[in-house]
Protein backbone atom coordinates (compact mmCIF):
# COMPACT_ATOMS: atom_id res chain seq x y z
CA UNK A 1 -155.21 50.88 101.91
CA UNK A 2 -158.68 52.12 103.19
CA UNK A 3 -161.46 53.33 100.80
CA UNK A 4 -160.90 56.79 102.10
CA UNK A 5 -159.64 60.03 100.94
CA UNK A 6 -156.84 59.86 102.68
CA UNK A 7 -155.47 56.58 101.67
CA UNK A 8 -156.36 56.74 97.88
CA UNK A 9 -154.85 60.11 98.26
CA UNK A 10 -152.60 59.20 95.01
CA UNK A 11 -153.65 60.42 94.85
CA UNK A 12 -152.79 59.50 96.19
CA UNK A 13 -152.09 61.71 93.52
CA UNK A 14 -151.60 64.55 91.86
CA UNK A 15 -153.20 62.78 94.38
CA UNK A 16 -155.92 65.39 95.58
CA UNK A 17 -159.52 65.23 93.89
CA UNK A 18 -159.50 68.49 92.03
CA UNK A 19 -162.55 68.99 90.51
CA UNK A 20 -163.62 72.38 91.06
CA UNK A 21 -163.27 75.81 89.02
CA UNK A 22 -160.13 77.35 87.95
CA UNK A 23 -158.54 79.28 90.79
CA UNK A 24 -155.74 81.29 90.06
CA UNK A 25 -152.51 80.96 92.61
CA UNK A 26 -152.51 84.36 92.87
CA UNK A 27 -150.25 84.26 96.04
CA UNK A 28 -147.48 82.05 94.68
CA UNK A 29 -144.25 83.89 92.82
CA UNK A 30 -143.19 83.51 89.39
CA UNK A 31 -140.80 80.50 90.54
CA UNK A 32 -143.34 78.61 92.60
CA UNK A 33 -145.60 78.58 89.70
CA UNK A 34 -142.69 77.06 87.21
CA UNK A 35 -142.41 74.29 89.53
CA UNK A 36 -145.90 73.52 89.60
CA UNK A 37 -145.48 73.44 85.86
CA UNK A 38 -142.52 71.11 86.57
CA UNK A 39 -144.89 68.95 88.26
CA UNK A 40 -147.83 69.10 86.44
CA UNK A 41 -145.62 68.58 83.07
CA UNK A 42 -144.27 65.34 84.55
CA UNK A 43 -147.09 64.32 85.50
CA UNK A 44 -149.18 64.26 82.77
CA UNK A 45 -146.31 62.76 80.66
CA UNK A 46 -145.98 59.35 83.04
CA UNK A 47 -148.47 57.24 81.06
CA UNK A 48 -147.62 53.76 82.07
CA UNK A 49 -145.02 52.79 85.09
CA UNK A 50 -144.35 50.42 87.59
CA UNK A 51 -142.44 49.83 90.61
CA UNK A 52 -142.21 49.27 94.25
CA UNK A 53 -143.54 51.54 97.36
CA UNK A 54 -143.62 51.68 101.05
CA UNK A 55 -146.65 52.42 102.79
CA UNK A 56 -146.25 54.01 106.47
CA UNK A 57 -149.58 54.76 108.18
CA UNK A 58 -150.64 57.36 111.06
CA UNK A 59 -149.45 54.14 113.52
CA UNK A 60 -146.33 53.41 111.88
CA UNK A 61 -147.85 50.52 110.17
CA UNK A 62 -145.78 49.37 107.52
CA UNK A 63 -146.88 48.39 104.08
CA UNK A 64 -144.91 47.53 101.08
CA UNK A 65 -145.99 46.21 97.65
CA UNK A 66 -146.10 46.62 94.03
CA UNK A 67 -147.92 49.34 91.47
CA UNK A 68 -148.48 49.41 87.96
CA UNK A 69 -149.77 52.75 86.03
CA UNK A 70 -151.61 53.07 82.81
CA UNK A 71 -153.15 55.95 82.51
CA UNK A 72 -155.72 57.29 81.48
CA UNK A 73 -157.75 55.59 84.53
CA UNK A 74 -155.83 52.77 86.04
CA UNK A 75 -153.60 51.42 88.30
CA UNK A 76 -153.15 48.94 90.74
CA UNK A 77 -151.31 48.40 94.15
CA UNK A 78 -150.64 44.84 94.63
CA UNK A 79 -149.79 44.03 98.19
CA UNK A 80 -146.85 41.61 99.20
CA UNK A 81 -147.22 42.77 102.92
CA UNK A 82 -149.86 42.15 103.96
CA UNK A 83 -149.77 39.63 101.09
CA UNK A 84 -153.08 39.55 99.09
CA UNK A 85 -154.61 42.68 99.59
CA UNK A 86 -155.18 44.52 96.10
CA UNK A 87 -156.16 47.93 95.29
CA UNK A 88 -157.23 48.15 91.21
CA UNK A 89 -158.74 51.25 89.04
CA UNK A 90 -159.94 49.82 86.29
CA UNK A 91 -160.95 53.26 84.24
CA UNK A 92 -164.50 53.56 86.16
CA UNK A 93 -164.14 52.48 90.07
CA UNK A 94 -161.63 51.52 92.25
CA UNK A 95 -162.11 48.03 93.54
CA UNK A 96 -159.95 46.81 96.76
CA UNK A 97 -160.20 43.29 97.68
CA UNK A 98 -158.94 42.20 101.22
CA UNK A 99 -158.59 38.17 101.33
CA UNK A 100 -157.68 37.98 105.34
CA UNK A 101 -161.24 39.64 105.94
CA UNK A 102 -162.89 38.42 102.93
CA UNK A 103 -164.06 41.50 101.52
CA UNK A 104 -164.64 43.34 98.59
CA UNK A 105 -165.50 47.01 97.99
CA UNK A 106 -166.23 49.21 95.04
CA UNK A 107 -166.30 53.03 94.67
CA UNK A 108 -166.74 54.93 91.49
CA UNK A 109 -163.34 55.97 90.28
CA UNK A 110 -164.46 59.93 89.80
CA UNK A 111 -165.28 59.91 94.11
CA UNK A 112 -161.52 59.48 95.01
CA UNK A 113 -158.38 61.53 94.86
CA UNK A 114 -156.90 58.78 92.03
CA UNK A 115 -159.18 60.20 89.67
CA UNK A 116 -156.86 63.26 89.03
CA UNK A 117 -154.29 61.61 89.04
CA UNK A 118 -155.32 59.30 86.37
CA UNK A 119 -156.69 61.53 84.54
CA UNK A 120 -155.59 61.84 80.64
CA UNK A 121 -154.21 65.35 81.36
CA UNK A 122 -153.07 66.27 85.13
CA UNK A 123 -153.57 69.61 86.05
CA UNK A 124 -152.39 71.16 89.39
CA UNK A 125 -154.23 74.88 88.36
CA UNK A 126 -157.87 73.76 88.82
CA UNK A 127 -159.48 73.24 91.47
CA UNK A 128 -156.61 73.02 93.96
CA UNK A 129 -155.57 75.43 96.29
CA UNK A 130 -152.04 75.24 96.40
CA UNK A 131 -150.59 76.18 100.48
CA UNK A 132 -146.77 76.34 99.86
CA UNK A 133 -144.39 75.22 97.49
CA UNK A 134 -140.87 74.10 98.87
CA UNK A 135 -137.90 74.46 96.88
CA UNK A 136 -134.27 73.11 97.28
CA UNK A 137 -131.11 74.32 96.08
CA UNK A 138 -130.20 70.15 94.96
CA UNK A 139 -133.68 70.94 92.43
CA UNK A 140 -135.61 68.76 94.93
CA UNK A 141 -139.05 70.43 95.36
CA UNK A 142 -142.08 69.65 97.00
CA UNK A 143 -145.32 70.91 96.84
CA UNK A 144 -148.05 70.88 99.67
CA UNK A 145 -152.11 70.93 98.19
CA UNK A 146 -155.83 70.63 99.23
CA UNK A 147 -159.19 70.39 97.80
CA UNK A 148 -160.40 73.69 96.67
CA UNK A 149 -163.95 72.77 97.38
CA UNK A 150 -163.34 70.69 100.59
CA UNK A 151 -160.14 72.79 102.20
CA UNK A 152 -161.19 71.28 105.74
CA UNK A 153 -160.78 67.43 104.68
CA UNK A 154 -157.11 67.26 104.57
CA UNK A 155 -154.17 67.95 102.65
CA UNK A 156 -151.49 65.98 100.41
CA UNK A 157 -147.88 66.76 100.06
CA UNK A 158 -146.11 65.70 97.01
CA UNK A 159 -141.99 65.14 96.95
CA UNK A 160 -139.87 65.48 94.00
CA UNK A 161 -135.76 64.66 93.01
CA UNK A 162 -134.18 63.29 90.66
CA UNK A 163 -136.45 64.88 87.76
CA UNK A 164 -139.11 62.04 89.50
CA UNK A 165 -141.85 61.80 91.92
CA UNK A 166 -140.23 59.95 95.41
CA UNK A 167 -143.51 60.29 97.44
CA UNK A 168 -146.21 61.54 98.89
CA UNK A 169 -147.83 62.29 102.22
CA UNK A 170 -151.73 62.30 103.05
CA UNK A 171 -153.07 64.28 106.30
CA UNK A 172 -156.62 63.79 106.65
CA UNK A 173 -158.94 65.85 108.54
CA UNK A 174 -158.33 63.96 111.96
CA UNK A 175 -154.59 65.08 111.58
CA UNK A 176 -153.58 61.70 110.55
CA UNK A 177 -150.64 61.18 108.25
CA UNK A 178 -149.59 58.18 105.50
CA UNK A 179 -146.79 58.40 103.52
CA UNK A 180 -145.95 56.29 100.57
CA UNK A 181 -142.42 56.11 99.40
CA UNK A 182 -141.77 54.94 95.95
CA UNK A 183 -138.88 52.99 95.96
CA UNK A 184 -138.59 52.08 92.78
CA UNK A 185 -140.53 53.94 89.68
CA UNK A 186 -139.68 53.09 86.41
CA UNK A 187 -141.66 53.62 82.49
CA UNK A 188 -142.99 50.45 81.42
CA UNK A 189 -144.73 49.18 77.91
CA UNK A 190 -147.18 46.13 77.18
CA UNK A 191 -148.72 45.91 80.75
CA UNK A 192 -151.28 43.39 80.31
CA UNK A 193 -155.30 44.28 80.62
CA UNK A 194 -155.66 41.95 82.99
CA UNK A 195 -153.63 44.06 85.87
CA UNK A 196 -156.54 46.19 86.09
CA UNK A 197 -159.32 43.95 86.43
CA UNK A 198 -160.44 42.88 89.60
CA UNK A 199 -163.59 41.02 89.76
CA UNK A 200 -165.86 40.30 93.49
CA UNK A 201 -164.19 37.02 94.79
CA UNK A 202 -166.50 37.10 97.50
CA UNK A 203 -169.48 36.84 95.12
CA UNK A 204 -170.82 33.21 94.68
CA UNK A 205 -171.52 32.04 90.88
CA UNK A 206 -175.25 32.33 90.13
CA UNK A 207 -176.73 28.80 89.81
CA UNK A 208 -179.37 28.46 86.99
């Protein structure tokens, strides 16, 4: 998972960075806005989870590993394959650590699409402009957003059964697509602090 837009698109998310004005959906019915309160209802109310996903990228790479939730303002993707590599929000910046390359990177949690999603209260009627919303007669719905500010930069489609969120798919503004399947999503209590704190590895200890 790349410090980009499109891959911490869970933003992720809602997994779009939606910090811009209101905008009303004017062009969306009476139905298609219920759903979005569907979503945005659910949403908000998933304060702490964990579970598994599956990570396909615009080459068919294949990624699977672990998540935990605790929101407001972190998470972290843990990595079993490739084994090692670690995403964390830790409430101010997103830290991803890569041990096959050695590397470390930071970026300040409010510059990436997690940031709504993390947020203490999701809302999916700022800032966002909404494209379509897809509805199925099982009560499967899906619903297909971009940046208000930054329409250009991509898009993020978010999929919903079962009363949960199932996935979500990222199209940046190349036109390339990842899709993250959660396999398994489930509430949790008690995750420890320590999930979502990821120091610099790379970073040799001072010597006095």
């Amino acid at each position: 998972m790349m410090l980009s837009r499109r891959l911490f698109g869970l933003g992720a998310a809602a997994v779009v960075a939606l910090s811009a004005p209101a905008m009303a959906q004017s062009s969306l019915s009476a139905d298609d806005q219920a759903v979005l309160r569907q979503a945005q209802t659910y949403l908000s109310g998933l304060t702490a989870a964990q579970g598994t996903f599956v990570e396909t990228g615009p080459n068919n790479q294949r990624r699977e590993g672990r998540f935990y939730l605790s929101r407001p303002g972190k998470m972290r993707f843990e990595y079993t394959n490739p084994a090692g590599l670690l995403v964390v929000a830790d409430g101010n910046n997103v830290n991803r650590y890569d041990p096959r390359l050695n590397t470390f990177r930071q970026v300040p949690l409010a510059q990436t699409p997690l940031s709504t999603f993390l947020a203490r209260e999701v809302r999916l009627d700022q800032g966002v402009r909404i494209d379509r919303v897809t509805r199925m007669d099982s009560g499967a719905y899906a619903i297909t957003a971009r940046d208000a500010r930054r329409p250009n930069e991509g898009s993020v489609i978010l999929a919903f059964a079962g009363g949960r969120l199932q996935e979500w798919t990222i199209t940046d503004a190349q036109g390339a697509r990842t899709r993250v399947q959660l396999t398994t999503l489930r509430p949790a209590s008690g995750l420890a602090s320590s999930l979502f704190t990821l120091r610099d590895p790379t970073r040799r200890p001072s010597r006095n």
